[in-house]
Protein backbone atom coordinates (compact mmCIF):
# COMPACT_ATOMS: atom_id res chain seq x y z
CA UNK A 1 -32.89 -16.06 -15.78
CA UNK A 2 -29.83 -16.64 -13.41
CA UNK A 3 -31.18 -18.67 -11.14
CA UNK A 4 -32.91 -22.21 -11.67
CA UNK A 5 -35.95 -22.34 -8.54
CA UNK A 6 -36.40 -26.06 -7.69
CA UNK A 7 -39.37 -26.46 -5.46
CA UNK A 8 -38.66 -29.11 -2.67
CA UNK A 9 -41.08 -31.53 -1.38
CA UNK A 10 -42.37 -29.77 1.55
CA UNK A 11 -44.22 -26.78 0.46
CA UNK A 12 -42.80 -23.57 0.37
CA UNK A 13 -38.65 -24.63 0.37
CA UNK A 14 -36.66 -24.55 -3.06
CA UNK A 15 -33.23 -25.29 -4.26
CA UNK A 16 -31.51 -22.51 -5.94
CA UNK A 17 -29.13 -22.92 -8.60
CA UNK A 18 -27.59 -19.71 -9.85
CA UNK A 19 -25.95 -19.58 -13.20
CA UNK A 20 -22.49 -19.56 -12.29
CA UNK A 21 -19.80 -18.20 -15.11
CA UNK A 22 -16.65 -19.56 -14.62
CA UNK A 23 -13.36 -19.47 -17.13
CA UNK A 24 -9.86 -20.48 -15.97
CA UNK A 25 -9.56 -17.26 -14.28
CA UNK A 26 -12.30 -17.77 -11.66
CA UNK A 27 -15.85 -17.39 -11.79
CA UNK A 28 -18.69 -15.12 -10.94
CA UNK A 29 -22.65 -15.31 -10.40
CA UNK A 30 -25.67 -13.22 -8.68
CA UNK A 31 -26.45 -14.66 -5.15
CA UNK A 32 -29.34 -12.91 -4.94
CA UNK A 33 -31.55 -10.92 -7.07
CA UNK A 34 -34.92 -9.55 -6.14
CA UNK A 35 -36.38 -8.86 -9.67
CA UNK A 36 -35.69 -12.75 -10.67
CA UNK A 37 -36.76 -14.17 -7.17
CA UNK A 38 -39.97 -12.10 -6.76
CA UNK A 39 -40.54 -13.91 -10.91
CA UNK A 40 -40.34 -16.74 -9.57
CA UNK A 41 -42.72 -15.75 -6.75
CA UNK A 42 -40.80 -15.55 -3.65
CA UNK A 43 -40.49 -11.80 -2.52
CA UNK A 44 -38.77 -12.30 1.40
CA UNK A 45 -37.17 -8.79 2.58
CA UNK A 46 -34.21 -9.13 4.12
CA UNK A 47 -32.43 -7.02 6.92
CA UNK A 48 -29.61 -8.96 7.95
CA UNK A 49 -26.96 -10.84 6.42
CA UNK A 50 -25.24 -13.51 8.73
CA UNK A 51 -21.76 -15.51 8.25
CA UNK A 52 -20.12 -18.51 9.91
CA UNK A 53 -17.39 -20.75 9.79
CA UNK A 54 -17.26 -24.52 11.28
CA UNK A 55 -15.04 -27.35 11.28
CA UNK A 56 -16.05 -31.00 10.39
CA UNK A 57 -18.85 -32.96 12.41
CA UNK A 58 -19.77 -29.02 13.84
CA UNK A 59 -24.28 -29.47 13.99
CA UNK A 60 -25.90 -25.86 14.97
CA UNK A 61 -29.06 -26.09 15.69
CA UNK A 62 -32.28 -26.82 15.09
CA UNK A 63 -32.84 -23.02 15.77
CA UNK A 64 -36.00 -20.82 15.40
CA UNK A 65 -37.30 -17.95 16.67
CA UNK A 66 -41.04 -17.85 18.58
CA UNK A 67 -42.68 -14.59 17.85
CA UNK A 68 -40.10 -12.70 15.19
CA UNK A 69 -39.79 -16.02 12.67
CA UNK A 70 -37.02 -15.22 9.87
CA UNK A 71 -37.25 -16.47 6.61
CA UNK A 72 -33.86 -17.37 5.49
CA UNK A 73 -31.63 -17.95 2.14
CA UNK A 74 -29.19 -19.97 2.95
CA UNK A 75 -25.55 -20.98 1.05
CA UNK A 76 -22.33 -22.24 1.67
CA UNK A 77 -19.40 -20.23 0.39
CA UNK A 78 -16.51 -22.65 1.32
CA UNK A 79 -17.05 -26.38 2.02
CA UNK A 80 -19.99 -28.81 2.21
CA UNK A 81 -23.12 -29.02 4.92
CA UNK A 82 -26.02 -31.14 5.33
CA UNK A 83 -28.48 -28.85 5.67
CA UNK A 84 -32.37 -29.09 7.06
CA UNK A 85 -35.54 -27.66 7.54
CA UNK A 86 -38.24 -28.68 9.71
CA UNK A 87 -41.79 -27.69 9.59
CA UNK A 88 -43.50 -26.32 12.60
CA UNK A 89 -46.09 -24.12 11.11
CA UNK A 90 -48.98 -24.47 12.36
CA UNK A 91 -51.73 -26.48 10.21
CA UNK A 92 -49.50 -27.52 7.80
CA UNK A 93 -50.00 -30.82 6.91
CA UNK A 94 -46.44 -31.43 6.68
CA UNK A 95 -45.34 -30.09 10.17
CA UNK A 96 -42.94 -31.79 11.69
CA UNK A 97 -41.60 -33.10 8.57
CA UNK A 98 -38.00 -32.27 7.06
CA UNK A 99 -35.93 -31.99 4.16
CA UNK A 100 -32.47 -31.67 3.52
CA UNK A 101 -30.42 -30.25 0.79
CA UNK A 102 -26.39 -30.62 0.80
CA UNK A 103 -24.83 -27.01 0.15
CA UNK A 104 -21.32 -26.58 -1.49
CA UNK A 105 -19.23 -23.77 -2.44
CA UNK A 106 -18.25 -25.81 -5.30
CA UNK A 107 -21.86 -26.05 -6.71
CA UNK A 108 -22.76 -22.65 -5.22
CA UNK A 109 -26.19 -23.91 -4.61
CA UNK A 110 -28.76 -21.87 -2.30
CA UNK A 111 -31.93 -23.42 -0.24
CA UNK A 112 -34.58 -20.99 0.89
CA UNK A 113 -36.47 -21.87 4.10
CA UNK A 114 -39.35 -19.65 4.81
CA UNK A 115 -40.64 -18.13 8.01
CA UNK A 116 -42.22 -21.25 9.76
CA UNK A 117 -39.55 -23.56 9.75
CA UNK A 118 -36.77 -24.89 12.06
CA UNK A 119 -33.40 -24.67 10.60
CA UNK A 120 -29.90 -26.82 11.37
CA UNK A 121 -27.05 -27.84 9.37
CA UNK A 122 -23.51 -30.20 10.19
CA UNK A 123 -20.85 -29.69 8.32
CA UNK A 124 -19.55 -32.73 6.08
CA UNK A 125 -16.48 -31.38 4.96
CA UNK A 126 -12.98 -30.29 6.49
CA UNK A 127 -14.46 -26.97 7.15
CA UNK A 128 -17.57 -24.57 5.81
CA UNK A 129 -18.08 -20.85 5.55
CA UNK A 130 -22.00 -21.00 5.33
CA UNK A 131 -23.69 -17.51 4.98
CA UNK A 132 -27.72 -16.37 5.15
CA UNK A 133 -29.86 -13.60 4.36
CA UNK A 134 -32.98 -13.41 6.81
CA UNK A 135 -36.58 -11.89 7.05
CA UNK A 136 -36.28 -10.45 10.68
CA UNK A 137 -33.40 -9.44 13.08
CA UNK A 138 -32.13 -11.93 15.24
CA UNK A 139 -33.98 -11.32 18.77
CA UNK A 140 -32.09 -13.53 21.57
CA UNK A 141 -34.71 -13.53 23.73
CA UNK A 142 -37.24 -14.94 21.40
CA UNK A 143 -34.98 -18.14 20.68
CA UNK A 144 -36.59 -21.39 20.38
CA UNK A 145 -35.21 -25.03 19.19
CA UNK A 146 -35.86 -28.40 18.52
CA UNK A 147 -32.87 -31.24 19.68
CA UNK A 148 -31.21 -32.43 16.38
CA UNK A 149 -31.76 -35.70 17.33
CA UNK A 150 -35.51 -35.91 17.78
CA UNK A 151 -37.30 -39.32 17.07
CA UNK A 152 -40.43 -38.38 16.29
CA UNK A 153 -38.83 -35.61 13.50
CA UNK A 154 -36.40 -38.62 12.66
CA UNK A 155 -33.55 -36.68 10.95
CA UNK A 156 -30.85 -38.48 8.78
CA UNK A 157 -27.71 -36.90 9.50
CA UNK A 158 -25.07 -38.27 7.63
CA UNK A 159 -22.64 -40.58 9.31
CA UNK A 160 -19.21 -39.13 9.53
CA UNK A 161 -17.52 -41.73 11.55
CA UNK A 162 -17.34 -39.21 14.90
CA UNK A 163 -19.41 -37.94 17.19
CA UNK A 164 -21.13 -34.24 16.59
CA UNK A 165 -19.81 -31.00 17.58
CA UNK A 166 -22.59 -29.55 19.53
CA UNK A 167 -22.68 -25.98 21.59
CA UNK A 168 -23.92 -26.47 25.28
CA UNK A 169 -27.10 -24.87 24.10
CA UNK A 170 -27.99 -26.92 21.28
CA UNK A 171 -27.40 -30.00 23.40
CA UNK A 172 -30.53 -28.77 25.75
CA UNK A 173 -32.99 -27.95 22.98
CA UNK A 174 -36.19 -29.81 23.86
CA UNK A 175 -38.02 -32.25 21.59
CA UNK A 176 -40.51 -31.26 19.29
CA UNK A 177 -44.28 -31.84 20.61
């Protein structure tokens, strides 16, 4: 199989590792396959793809969305970024817990976060290209977020020696409770 599925320790999130192939010409590897993912048991359909690029100490989010939740495969393509998930689905008994995995377009590594979760990410290196499949369409008026720096979620952003890069909007986001 080209992919290795790494189950994280909040339900439901994995690691993905494709098998990359690489010679001194380049490389090349599947980013996403649904006959190997739906053998390993996750089966998302996806309708959008989504791309963005950020310099160093940029944070977006934590984002959500209320009623249309997206599940979403998430990768870096250029770069590094700390990236996290936070539980908010209802009766879980680890909501409002997180988990963070550090993407890289050197290790080409993938983390999918399922419908139910908040998702954020700061970017650790000089820049990042960071792309994602999702579940559902984006739907603007159905936003919702949680402020990065919560206490009671307790997040452990990396220290990069500067303040975050925040958008007006993200600096608003309520706390979570």
């Amino acid at each position: 199989m080209p992919f290795d599925f790494k189950p994280c320790p909040i339900e439901g999130l994995y690691e993905i590792q494709p098998k990359v192939f690489g010679d001194e010409r380049g490389y090349f590897f599947e980013a996403w396959s649904e006959r190997d993912f739906a053998a390993s048991g996750l089966e998302p359909h996806f309708v959008q793809d989504n791309q963005s690029r950020s310099m160093r100490g940029v944070l977006r989010g934590l984002h959500f969305q209320k009623t249309h939740p997206q599940g979403k495969l998430v990768r870096v393509i250029s770069g590094e970024v700390f990236d996290v998930a936070v539980d908010i689905r209802p009766g879980s008994s680890s909501r409002g817990k997180w988990h963070a995995v550090i993407l890289s377009g050197e290790k080409q590594n993938q983390f999918w976060i399922p419908e139910g979760f908040a998702h954020g990410f700061l970017v650790v290196s000089e820049f990042a290209v960071f792309a994602y499949k999702c579940t559902d369409f984006y739907h603007p008026e159905d936003e919702g977020g949680i402020l990065w720096n919560d206490p009671e979620i307790g997040i452990a952003w990396p220290d990069l020696g500067m303040d975050y890069l925040l958008s007006v909007k993200d600096k608003k986001l309520p706390c979570y409770g």
